[in-house]
Protein backbone atom coordinates (compact mmCIF):
# COMPACT_ATOMS: atom_id res chain seq x y z
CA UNK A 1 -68.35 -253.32 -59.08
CA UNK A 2 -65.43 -255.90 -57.79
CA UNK A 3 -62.90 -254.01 -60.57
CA UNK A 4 -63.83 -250.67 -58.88
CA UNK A 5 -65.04 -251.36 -55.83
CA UNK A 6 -63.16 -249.47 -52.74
CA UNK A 7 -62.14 -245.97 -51.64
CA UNK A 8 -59.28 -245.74 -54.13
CA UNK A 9 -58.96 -247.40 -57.40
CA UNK A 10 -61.84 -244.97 -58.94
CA UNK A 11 -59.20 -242.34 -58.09
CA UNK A 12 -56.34 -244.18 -59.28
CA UNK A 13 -58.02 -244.93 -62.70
CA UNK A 14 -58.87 -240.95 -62.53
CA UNK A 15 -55.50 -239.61 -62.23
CA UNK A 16 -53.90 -242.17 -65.12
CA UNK A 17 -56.65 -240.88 -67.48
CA UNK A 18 -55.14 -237.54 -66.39
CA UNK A 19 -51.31 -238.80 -67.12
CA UNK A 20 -50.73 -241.48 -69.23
CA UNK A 21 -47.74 -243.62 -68.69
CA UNK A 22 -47.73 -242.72 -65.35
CA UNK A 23 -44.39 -244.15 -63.02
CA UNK A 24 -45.67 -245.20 -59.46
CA UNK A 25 -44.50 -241.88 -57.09
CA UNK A 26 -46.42 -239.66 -59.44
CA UNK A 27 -49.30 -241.79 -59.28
CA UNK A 28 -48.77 -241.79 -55.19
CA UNK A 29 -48.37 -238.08 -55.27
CA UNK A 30 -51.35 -237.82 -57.65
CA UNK A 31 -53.78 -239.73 -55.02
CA UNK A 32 -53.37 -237.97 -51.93
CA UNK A 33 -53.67 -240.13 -48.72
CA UNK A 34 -53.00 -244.01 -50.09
CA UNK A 35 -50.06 -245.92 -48.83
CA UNK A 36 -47.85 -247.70 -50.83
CA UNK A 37 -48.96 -251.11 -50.25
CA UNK A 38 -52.35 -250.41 -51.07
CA UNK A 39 -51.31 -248.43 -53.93
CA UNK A 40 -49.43 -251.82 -55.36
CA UNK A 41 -51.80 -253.86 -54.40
CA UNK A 42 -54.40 -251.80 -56.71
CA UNK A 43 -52.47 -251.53 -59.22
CA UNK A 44 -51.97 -255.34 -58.95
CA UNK A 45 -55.61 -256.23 -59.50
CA UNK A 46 -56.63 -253.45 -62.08
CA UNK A 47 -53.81 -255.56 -64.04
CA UNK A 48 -55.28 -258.48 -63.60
CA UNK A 49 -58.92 -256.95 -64.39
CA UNK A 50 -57.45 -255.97 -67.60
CA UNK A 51 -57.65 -252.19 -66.94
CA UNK A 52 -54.27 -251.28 -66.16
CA UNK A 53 -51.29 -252.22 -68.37
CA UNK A 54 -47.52 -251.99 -66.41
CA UNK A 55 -44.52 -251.89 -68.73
CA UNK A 56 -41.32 -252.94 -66.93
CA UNK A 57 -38.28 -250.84 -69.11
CA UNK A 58 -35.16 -252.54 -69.17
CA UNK A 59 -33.22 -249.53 -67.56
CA UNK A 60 -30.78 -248.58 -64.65
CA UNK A 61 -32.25 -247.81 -62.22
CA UNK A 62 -35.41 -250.09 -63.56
CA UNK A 63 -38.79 -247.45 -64.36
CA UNK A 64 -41.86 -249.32 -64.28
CA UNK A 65 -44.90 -247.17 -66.13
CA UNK A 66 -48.73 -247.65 -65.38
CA UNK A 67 -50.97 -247.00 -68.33
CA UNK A 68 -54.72 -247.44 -68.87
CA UNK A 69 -55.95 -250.02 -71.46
CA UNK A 70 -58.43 -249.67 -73.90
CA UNK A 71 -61.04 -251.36 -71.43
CA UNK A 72 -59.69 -248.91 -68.59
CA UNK A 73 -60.37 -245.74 -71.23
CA UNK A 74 -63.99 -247.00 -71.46
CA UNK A 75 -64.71 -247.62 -67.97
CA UNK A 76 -63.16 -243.93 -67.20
CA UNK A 77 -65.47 -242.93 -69.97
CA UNK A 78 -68.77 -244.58 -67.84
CA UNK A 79 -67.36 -243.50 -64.53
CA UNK A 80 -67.60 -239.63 -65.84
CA UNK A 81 -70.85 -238.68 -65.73
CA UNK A 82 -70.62 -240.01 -61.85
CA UNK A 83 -67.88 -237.66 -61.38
CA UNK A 84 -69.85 -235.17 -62.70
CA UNK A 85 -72.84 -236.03 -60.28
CA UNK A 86 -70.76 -235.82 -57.49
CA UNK A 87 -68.97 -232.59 -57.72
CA UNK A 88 -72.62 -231.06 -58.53
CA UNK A 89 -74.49 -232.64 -55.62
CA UNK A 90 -71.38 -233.10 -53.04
CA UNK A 91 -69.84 -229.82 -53.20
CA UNK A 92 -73.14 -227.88 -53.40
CA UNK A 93 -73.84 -228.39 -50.28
């Protein structure tokens, strides 16, 4: 629960299952509502967790890319069937 514990990085591992090699404004635009500090401070520990890999490319102007792992694919895998339980029991309301 520490890796995924808080309002956002379920959300943020969500949208890069969605898109891959994601740069950091699409992933803001792609979670509605987080700032960019906590945004970079997310993506900071998922790193560290192992579930979140960041390539740097040697480029001007510099493009960073967020990408899951193999151990962030599995634990969007597990965190489905949640998703699923919540869109049937939240939004049927």
């Amino acid at each position: 629960m520490d890796v995924i514990g808080g309002k956002w990085k379920v959300l943020i591992l969500w949208a890069l299952g969605e898109r891959p090699h994601c740069r950091f404004g699409e992933l803001r635009r792609l979670v509605p509502g987080i700032t960019e500090k906590v945004l970079a401070a997310h993506l900071r520990e998922l790193e560290a967790d192992g579930i979140v890999h960041r390539e740097a490319h040697q480029e001007v102007p510099p493009r960073v890319e967020y990408a899951l792992t193999e151990a962030g694919r599995h634990l969007n895998a597990a965190l489905a069937p949640l998703g699923v339980w919540g869109r049937d029991h939240v939004l049927n309301r």
